[in-house]
PDB file of N, CA and C in Angstrom:
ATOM      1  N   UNK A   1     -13.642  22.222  24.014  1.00  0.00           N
ATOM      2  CA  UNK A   1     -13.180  22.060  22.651  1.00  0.00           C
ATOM      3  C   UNK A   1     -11.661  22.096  22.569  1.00  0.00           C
ATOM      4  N   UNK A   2     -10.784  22.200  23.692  1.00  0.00           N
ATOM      5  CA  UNK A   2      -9.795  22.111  23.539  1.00  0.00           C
ATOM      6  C   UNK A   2      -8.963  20.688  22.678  1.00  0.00           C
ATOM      7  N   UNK A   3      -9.839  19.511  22.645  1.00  0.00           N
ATOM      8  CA  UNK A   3      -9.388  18.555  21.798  1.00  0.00           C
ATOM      9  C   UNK A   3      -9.259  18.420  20.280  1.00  0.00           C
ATOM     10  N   UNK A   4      -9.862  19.771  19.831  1.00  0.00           N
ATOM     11  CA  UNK A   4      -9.320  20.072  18.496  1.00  0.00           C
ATOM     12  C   UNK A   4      -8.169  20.644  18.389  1.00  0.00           C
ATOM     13  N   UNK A   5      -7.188  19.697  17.155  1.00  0.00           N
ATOM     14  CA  UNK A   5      -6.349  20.235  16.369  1.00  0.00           C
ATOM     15  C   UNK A   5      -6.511  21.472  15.548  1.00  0.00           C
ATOM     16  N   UNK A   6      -5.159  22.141  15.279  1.00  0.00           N
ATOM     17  CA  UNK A   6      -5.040  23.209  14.399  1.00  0.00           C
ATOM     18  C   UNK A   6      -4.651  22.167  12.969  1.00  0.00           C
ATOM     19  N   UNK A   7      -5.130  22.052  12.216  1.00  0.00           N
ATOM     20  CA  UNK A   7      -4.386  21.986  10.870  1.00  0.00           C
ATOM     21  C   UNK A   7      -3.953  22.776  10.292  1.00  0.00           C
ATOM     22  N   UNK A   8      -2.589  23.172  10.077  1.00  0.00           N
ATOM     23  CA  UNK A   8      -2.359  24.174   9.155  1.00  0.00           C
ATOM     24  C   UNK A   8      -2.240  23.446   7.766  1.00  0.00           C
ATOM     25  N   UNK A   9      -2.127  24.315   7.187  1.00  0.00           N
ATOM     26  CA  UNK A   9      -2.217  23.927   5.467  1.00  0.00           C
ATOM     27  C   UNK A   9      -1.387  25.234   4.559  1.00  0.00           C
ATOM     28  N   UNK A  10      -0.913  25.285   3.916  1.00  0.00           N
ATOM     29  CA  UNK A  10       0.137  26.689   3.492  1.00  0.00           C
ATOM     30  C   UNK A  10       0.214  26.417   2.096  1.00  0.00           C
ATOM     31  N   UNK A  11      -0.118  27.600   1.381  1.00  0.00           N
ATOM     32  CA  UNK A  11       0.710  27.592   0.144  1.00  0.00           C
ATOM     33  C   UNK A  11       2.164  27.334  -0.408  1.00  0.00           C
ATOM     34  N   UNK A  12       2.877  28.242   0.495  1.00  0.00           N
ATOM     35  CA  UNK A  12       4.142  28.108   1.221  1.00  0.00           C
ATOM     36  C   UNK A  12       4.700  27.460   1.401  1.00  0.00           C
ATOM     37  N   UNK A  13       4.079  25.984   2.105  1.00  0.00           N
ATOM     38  CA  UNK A  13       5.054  25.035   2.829  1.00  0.00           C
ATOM     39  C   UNK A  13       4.123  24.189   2.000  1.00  0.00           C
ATOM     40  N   UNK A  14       5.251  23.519   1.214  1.00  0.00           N
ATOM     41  CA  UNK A  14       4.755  22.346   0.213  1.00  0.00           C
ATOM     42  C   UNK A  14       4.076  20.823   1.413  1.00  0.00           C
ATOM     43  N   UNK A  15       4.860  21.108   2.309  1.00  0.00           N
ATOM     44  CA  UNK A  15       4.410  19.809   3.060  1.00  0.00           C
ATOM     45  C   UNK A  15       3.513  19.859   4.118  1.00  0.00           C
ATOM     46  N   UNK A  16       2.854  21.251   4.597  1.00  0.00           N
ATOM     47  CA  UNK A  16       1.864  21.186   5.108  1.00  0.00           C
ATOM     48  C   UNK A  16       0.629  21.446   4.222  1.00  0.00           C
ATOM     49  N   UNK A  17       0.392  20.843   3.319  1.00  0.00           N
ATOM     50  CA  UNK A  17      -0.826  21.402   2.153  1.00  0.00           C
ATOM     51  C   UNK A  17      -2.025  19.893   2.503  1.00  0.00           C
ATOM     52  N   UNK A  18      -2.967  20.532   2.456  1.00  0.00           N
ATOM     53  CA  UNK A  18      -3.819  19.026   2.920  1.00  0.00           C
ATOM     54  C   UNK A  18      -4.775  18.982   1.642  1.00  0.00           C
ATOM     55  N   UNK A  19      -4.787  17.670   0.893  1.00  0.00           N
ATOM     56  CA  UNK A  19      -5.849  17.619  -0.165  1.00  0.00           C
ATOM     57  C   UNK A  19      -6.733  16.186   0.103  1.00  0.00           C
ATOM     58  N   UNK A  20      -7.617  16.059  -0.046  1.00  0.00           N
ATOM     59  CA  UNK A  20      -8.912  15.691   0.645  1.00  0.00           C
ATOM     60  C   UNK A  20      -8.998  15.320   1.980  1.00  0.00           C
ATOM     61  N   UNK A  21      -9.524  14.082   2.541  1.00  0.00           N
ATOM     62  CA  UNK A  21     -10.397  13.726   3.845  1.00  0.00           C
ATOM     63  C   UNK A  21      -8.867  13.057   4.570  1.00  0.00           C
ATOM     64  N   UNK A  22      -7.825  12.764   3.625  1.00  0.00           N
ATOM     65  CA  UNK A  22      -7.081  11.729   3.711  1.00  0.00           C
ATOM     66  C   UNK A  22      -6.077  12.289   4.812  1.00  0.00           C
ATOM     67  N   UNK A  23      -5.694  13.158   4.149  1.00  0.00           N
ATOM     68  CA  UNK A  23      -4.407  14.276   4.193  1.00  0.00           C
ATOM     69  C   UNK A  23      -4.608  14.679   5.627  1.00  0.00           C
ATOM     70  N   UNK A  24      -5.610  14.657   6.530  1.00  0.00           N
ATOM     71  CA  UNK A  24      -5.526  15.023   7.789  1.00  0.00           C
ATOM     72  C   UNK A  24      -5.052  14.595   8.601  1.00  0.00           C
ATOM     73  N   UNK A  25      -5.214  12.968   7.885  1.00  0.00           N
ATOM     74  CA  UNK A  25      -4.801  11.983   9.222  1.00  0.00           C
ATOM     75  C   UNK A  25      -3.770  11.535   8.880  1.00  0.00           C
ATOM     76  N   UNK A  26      -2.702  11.107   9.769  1.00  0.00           N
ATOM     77  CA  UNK A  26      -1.550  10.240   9.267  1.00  0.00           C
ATOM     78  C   UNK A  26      -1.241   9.665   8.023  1.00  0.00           C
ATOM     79  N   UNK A  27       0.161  10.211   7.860  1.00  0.00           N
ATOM     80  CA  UNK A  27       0.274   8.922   6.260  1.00  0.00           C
ATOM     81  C   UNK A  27      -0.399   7.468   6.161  1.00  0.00           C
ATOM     82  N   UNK A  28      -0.631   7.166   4.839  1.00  0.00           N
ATOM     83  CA  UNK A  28      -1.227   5.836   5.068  1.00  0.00           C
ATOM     84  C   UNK A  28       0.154   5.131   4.773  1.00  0.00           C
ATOM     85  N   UNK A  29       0.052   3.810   5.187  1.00  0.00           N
ATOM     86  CA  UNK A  29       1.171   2.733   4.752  1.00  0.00           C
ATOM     87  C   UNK A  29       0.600   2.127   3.858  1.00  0.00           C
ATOM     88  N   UNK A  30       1.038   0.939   3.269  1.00  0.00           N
ATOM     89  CA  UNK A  30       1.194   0.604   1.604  1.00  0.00           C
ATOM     90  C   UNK A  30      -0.516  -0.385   1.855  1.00  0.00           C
ATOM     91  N   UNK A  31       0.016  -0.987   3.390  1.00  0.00           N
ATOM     92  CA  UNK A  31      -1.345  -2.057   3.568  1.00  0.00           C
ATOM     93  C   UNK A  31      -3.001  -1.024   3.084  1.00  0.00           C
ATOM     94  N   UNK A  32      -3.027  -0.066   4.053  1.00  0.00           N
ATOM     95  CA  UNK A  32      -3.841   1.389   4.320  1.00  0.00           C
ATOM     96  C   UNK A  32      -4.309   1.615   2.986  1.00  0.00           C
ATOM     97  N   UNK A  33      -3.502   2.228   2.341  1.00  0.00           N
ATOM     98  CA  UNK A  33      -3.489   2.287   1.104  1.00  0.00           C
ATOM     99  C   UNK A  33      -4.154   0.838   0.134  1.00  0.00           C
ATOM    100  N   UNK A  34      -3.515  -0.526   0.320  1.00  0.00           N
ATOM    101  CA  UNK A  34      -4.630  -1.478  -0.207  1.00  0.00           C
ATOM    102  C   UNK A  34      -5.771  -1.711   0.138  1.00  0.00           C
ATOM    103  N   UNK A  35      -6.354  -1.039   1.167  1.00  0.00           N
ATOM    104  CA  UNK A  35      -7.463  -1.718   2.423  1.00  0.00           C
ATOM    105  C   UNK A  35      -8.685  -0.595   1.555  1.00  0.00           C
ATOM    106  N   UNK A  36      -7.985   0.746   0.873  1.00  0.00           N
ATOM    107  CA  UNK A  36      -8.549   1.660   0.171  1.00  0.00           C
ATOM    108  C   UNK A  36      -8.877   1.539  -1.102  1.00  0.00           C
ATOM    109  N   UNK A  37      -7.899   0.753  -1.965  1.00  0.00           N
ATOM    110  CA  UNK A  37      -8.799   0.598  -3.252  1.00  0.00           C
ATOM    111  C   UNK A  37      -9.177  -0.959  -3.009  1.00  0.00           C
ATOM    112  N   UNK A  38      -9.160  -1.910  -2.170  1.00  0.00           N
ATOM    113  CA  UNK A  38      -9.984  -2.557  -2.371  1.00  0.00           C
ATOM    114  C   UNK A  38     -11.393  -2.419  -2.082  1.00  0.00           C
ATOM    115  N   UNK A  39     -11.268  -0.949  -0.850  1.00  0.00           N
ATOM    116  CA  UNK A  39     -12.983  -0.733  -1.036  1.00  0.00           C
ATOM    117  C   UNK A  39     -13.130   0.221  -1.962  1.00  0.00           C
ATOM    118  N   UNK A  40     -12.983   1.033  -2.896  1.00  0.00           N
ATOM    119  CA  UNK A  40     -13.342   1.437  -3.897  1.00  0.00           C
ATOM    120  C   UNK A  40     -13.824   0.283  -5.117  1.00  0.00           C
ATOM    121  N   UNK A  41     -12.956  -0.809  -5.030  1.00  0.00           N
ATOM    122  CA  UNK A  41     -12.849  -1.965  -6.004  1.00  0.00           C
ATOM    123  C   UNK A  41     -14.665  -2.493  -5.410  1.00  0.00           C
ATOM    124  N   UNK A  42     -14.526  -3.050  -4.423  1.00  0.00           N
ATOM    125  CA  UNK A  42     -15.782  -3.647  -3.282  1.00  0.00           C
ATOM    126  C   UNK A  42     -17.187  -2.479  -4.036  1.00  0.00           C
ATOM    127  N   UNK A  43     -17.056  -1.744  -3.762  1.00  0.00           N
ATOM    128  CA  UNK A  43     -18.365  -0.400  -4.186  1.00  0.00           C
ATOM    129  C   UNK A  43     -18.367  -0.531  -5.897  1.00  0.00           C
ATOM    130  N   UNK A  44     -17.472  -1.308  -6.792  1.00  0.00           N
ATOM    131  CA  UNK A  44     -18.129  -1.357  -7.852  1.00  0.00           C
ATOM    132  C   UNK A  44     -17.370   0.166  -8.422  1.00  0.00           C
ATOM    133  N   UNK A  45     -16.794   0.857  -8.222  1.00  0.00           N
ATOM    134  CA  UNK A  45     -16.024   2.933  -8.445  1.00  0.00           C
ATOM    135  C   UNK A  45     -15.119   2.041  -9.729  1.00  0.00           C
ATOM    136  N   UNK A  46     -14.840   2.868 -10.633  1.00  0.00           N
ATOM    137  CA  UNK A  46     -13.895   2.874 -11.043  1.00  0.00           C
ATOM    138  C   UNK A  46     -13.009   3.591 -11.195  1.00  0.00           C
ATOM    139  N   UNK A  47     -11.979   3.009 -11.089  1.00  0.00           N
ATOM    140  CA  UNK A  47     -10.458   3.720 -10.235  1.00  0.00           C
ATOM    141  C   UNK A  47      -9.659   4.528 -11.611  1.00  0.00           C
ATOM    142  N   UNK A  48      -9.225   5.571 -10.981  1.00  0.00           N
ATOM    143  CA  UNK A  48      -8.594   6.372 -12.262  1.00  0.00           C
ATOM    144  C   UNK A  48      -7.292   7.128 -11.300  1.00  0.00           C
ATOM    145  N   UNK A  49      -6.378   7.382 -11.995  1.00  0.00           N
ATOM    146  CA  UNK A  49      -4.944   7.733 -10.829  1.00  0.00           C
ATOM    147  C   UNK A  49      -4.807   9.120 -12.038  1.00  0.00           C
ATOM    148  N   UNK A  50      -4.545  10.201 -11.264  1.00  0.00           N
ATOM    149  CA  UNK A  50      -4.104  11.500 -12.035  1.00  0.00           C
ATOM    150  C   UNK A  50      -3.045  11.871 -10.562  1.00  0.00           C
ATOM    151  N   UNK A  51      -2.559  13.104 -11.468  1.00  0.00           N
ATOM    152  CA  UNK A  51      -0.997  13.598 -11.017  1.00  0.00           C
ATOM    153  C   UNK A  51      -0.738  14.949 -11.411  1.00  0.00           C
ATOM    154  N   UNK A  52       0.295  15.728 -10.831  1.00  0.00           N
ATOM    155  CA  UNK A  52       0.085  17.248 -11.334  1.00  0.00           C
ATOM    156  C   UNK A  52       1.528  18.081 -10.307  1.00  0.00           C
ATOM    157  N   UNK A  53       1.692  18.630 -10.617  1.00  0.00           N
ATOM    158  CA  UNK A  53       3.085  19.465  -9.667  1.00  0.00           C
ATOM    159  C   UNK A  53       2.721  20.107  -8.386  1.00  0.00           C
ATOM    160  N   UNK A  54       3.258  19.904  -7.554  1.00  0.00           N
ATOM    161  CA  UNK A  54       2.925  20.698  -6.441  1.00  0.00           C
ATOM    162  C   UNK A  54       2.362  21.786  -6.447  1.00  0.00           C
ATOM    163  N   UNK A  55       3.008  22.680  -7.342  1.00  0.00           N
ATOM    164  CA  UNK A  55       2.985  24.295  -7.239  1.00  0.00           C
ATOM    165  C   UNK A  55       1.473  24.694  -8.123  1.00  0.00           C
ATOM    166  N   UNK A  56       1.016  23.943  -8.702  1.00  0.00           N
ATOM    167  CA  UNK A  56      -0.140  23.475  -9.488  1.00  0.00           C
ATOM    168  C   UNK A  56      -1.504  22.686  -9.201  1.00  0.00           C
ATOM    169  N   UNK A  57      -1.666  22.300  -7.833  1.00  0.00           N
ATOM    170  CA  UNK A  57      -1.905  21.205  -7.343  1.00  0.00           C
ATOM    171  C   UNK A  57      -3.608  21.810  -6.568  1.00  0.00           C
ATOM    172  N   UNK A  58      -3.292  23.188  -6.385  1.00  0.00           N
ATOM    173  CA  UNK A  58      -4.689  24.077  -5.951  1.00  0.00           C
ATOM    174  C   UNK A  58      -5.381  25.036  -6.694  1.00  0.00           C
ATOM    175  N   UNK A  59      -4.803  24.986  -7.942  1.00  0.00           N
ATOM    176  CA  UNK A  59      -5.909  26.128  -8.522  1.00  0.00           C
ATOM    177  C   UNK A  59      -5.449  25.697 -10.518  1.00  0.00           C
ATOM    178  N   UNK A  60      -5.081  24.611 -10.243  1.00  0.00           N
ATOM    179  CA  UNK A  60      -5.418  23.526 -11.933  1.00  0.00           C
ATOM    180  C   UNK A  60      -5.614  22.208 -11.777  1.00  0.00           C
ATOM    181  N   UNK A  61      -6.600  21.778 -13.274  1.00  0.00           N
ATOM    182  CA  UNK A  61      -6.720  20.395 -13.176  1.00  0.00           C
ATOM    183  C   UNK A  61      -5.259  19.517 -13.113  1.00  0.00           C
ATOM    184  N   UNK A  62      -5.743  18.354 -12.386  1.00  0.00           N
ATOM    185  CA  UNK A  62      -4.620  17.339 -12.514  1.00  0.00           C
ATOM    186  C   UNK A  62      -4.921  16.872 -13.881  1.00  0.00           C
ATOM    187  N   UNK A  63      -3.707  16.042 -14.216  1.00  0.00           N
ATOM    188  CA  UNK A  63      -3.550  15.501 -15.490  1.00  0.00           C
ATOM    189  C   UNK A  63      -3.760  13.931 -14.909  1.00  0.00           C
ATOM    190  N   UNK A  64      -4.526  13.363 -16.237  1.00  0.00           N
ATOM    191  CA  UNK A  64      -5.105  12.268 -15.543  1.00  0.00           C
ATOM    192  C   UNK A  64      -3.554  10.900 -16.181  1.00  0.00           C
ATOM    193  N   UNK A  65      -3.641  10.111 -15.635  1.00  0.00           N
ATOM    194  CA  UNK A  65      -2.373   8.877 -15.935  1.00  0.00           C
ATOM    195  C   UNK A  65      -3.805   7.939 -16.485  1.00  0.00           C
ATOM    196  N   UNK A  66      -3.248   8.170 -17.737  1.00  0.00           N
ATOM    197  CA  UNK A  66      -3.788   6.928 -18.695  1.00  0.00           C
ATOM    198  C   UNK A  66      -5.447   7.567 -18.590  1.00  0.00           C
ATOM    199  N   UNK A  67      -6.295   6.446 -18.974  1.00  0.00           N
ATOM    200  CA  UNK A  67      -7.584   6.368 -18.944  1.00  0.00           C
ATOM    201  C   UNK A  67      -8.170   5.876 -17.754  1.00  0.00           C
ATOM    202  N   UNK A  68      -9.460   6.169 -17.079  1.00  0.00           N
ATOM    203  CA  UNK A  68     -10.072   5.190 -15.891  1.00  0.00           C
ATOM    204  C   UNK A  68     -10.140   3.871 -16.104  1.00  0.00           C
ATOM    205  N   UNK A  69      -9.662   3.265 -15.037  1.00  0.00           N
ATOM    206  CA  UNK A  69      -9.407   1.865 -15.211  1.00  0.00           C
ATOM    207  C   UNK A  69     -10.793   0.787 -14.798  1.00  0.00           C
ATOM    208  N   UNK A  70     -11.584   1.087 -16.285  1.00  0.00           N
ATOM    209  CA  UNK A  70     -13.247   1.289 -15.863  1.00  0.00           C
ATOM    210  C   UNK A  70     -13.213  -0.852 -15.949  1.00  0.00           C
ATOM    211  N   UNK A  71     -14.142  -0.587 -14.825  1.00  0.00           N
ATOM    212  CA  UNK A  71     -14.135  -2.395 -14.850  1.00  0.00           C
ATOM    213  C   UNK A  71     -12.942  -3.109 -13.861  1.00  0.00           C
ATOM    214  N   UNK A  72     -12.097  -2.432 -13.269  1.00  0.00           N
ATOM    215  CA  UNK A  72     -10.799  -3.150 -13.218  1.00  0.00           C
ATOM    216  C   UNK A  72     -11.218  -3.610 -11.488  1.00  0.00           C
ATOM    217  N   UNK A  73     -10.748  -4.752 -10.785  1.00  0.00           N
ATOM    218  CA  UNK A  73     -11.218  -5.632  -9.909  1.00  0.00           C
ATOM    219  C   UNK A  73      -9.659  -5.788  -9.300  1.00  0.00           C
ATOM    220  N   UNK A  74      -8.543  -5.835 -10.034  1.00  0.00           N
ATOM    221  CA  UNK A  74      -7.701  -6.122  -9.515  1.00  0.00           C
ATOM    222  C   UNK A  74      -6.660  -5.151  -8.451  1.00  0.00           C
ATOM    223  N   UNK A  75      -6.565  -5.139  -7.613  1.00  0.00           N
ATOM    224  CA  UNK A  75      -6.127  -4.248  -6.530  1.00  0.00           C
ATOM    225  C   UNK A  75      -4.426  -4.210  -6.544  1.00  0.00           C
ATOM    226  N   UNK A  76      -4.296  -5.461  -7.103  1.00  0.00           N
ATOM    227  CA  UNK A  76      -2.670  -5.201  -7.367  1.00  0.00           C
ATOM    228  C   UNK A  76      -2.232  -4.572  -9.002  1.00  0.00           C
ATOM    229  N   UNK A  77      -2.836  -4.620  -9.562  1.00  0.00           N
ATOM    230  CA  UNK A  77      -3.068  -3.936 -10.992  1.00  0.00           C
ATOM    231  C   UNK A  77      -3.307  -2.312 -11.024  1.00  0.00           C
ATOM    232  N   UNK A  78      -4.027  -1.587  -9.945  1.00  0.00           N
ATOM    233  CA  UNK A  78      -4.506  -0.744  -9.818  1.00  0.00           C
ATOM    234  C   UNK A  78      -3.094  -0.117  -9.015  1.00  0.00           C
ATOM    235  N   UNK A  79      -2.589  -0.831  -7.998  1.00  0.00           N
ATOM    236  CA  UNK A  79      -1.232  -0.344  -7.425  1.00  0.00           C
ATOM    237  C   UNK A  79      -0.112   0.037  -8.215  1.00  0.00           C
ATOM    238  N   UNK A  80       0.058  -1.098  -9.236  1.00  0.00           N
ATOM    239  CA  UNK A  80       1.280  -0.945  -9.897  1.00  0.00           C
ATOM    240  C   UNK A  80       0.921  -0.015 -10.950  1.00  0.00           C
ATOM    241  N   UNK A  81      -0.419   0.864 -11.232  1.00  0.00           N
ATOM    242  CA  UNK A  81      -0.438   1.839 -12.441  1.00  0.00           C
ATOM    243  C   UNK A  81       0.218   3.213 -11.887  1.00  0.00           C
ATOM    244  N   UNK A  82      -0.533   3.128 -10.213  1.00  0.00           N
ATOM    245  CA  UNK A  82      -0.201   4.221  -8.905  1.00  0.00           C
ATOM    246  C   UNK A  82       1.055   4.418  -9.060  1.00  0.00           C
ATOM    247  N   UNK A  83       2.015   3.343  -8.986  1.00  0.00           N
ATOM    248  CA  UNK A  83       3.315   3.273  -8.941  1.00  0.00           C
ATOM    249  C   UNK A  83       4.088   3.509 -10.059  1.00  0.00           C
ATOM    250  N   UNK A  84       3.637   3.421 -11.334  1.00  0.00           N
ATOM    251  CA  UNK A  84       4.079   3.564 -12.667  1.00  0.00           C
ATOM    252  C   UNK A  84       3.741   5.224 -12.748  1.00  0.00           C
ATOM    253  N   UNK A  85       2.822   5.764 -12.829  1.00  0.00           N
ATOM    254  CA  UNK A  85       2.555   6.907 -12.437  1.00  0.00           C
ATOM    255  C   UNK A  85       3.815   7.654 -11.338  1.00  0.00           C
ATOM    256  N   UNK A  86       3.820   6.921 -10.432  1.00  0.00           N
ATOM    257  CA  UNK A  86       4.974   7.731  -9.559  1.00  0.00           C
ATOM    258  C   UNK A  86       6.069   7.607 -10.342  1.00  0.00           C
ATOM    259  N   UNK A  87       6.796   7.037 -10.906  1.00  0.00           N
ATOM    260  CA  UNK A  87       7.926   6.396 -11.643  1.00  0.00           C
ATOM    261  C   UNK A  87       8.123   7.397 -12.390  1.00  0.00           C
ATOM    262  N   UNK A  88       7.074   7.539 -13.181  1.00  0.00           N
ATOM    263  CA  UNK A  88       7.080   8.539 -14.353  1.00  0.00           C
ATOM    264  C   UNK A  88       7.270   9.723 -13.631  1.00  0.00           C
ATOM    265  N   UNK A  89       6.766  10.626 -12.818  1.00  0.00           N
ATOM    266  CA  UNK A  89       6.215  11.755 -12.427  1.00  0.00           C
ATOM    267  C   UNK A  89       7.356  12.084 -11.388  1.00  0.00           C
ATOM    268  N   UNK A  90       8.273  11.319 -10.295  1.00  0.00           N
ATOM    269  CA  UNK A  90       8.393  11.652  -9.241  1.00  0.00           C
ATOM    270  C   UNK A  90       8.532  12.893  -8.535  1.00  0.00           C
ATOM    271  N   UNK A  91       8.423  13.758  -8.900  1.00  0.00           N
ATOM    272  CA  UNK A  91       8.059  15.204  -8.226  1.00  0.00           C
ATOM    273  C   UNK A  91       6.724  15.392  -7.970  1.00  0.00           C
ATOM    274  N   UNK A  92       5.690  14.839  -8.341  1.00  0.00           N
ATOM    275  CA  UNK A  92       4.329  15.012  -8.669  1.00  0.00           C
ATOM    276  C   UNK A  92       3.209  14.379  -7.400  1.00  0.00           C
ATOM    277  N   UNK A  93       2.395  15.253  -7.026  1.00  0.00           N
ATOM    278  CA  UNK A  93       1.452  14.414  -6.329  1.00  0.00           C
ATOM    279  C   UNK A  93       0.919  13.546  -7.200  1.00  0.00           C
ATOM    280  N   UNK A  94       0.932  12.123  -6.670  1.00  0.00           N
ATOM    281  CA  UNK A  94      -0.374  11.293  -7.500  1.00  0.00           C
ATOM    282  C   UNK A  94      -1.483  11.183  -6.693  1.00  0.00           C
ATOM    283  N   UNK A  95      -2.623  10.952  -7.008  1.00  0.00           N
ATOM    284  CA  UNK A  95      -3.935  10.825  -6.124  1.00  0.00           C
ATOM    285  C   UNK A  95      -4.515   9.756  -6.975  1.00  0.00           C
ATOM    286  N   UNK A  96      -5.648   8.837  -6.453  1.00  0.00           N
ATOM    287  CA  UNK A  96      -6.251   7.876  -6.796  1.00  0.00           C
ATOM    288  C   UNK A  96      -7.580   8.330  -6.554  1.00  0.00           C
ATOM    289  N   UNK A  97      -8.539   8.370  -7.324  1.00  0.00           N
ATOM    290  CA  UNK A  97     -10.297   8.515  -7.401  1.00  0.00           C
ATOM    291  C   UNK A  97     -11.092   7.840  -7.762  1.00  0.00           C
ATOM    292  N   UNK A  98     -11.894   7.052  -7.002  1.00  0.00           N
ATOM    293  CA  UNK A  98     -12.879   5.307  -7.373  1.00  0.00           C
ATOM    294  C   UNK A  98     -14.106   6.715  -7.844  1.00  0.00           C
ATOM    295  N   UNK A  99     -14.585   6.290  -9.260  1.00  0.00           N
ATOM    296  CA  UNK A  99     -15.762   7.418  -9.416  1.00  0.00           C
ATOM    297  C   UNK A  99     -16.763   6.266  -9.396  1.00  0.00           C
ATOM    298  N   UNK A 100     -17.658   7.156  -8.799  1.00  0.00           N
ATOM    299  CA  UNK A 100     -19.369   6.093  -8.641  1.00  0.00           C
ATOM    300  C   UNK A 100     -19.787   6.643 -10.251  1.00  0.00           C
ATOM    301  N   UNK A 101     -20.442   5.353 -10.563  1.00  0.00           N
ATOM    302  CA  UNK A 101     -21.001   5.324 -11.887  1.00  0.00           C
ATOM    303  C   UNK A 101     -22.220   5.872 -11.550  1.00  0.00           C
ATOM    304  N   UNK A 102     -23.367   5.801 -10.358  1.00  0.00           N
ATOM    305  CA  UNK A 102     -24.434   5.924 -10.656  1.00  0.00           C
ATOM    306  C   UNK A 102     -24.784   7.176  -9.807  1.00  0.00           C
ATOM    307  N   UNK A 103     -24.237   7.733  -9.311  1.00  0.00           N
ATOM    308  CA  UNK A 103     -24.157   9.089  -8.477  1.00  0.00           C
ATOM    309  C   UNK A 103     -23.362   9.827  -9.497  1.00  0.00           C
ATOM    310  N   UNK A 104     -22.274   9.672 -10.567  1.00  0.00           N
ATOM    311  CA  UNK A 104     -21.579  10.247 -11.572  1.00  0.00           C
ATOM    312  C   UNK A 104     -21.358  11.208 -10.864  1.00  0.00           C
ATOM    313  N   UNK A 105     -20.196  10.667  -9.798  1.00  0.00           N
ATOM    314  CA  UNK A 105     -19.432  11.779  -9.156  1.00  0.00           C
ATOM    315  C   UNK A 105     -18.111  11.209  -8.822  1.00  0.00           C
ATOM    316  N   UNK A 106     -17.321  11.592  -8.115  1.00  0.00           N
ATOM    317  CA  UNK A 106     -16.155  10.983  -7.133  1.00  0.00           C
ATOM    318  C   UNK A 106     -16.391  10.136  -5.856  1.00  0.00           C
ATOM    319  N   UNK A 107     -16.540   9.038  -5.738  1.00  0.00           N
ATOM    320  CA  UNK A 107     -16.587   8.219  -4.539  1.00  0.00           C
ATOM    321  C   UNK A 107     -15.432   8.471  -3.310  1.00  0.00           C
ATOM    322  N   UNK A 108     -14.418   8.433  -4.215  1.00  0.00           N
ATOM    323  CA  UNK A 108     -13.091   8.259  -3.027  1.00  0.00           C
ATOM    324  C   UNK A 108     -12.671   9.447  -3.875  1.00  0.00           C
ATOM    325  N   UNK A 109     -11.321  10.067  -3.053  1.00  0.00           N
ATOM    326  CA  UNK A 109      -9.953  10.314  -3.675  1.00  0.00           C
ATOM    327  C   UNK A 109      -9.203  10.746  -2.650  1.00  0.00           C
ATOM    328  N   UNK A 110      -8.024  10.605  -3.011  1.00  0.00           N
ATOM    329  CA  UNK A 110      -6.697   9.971  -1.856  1.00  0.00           C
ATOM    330  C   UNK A 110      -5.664  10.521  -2.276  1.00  0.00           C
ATOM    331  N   UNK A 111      -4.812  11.560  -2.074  1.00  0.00           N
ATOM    332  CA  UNK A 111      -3.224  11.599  -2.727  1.00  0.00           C
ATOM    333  C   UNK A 111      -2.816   9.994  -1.682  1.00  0.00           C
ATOM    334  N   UNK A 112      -2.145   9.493  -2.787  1.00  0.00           N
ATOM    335  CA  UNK A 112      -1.278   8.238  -2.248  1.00  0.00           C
ATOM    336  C   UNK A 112       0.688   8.314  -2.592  1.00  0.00           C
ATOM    337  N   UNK A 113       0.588   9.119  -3.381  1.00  0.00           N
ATOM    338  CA  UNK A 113       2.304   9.872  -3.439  1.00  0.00           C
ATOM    339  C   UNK A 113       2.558  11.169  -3.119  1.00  0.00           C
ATOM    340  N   UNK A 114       3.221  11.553  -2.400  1.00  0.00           N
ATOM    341  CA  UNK A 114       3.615  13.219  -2.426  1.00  0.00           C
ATOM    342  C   UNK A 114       5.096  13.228  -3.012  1.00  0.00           C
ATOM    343  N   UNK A 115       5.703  13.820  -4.443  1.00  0.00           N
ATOM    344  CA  UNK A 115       6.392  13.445  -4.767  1.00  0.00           C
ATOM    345  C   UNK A 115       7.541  14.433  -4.045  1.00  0.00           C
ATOM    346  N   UNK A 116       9.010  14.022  -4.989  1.00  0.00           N
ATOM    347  CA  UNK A 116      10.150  14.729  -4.027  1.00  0.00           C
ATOM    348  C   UNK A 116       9.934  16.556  -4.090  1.00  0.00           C
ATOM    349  N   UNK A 117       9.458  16.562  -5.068  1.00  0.00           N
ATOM    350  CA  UNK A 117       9.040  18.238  -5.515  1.00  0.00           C
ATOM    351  C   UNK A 117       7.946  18.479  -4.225  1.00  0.00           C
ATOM    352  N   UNK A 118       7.607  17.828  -3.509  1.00  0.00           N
ATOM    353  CA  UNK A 118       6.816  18.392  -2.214  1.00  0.00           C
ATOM    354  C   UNK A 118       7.366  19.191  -0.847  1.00  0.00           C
TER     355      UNK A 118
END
């Protein structure tokens, strides 16, 4: 078992904090990141982007950006809300969540910004 990693994760250290499946593995790049909500888009999820302060980020709800973008197909539409969201927020984690309609749960979710407040 020596081929397991340690992940650390810290309250402490804003930049070792890991929030979902994502956060373990390497940053994603912008492509990574499209290759992701187009399969959320692909599964039919509808995509909703929320955001929230670092220091806030493990033990309160995020605040959601806008309404779920219920129905929405377009993957470059869905980027530039991500990004409008960062714009607004930049200290702020943003995360992206495709929710399954028929499981009425969370399909995906992804921090896709770690803002400068990280």
């Amino acid at each position: 078992m020596s081929d397991i990693r340690e992940y650390r994760s810290s309250l402490s250290d804003a930049s070792a904090r890991k929030f979902e499946t994502f956060s373990y593995l390497p940053p994603m790049d912008l492509e990574q990141i499209r290759k992701q909500v187009a399969y959320i888009v692909s599964k039919g999820w509808n995509p909703a982007i929320e955001h929230t302060e670092p220091e806030n980020a493990f033990d309160h709800y995020w605040y959601m950006w806008k309404l779920p973008m219920f129905g929405e197909t377009d993957v470059d539409r869905i980027l530039a809300e991500a990004e409008a969201c960062h714009k607004a927020h930049p200290n702020d984690y943003v995360r992206l969540i495709g929710y399954d309609n028929y499981r009425q749960t969370q399909g995906a979710a992804m921090v896709i910004y770690r803002g400068s407040g990280a």
